[in-house]
N, C-alpha and C. Protein backbone atom coordinates (compact mmCIF):
# COMPACT_ATOMS: atom_id res chain seq x y z
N UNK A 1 129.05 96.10 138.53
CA UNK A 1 127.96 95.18 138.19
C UNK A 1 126.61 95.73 138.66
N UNK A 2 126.62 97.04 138.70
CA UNK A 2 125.43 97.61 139.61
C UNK A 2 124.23 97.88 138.66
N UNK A 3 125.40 97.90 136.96
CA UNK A 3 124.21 98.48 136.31
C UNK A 3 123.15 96.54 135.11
N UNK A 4 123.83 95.94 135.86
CA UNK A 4 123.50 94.08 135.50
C UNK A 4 122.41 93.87 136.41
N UNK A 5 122.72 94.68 137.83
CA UNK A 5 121.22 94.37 138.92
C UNK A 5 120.05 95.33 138.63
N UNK A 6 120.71 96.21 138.09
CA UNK A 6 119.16 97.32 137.64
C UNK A 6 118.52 97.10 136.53
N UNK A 7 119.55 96.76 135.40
CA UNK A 7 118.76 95.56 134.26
C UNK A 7 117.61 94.81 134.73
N UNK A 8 118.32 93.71 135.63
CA UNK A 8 117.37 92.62 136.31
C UNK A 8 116.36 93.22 136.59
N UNK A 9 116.37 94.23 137.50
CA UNK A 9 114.78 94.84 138.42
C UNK A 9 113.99 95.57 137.36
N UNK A 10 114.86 95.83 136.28
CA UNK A 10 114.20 97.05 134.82
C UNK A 10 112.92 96.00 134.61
N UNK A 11 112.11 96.55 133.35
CA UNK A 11 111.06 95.42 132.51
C UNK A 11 111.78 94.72 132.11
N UNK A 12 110.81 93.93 131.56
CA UNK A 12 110.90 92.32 130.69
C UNK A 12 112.01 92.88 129.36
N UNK A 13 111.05 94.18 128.61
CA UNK A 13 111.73 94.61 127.62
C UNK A 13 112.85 95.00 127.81
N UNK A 14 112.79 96.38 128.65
CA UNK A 14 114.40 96.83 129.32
C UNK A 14 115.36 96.00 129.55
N UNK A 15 114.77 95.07 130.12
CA UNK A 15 115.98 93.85 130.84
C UNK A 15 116.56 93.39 129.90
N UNK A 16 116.03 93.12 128.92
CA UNK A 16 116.64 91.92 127.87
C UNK A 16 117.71 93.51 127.07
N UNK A 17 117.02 94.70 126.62
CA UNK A 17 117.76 95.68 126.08
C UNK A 17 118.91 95.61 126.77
N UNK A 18 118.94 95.94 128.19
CA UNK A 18 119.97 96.54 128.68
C UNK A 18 121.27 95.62 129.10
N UNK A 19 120.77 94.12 129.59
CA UNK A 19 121.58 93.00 129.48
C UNK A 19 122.37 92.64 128.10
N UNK A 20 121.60 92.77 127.33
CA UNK A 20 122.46 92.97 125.81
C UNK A 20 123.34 94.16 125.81
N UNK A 21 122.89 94.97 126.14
CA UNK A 21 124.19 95.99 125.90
C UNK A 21 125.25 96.13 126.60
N UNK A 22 124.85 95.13 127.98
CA UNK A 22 126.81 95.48 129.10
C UNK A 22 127.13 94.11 128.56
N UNK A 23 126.73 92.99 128.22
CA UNK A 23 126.83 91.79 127.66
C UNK A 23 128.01 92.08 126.18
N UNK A 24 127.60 92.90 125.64
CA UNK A 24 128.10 93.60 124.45
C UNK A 24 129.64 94.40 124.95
N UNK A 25 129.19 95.42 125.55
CA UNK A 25 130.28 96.16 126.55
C UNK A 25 131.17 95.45 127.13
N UNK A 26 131.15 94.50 127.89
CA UNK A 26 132.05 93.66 128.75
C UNK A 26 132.74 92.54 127.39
């Protein structure tokens, strides 16, 4: 879940990208 807390701390944009994609993944 380490890469769900670096999402969080990423940007606004990143965050929402990258939460969609382990969101997707999982």
């Amino acid at each position: 879940m380490a890469l769900y807390g670096y999402a969080r701390v990423s940007t606004s944009d990143q965050d929402l990208t990258l939460q969609t994609q382990i969101l997707r993944a999982a």
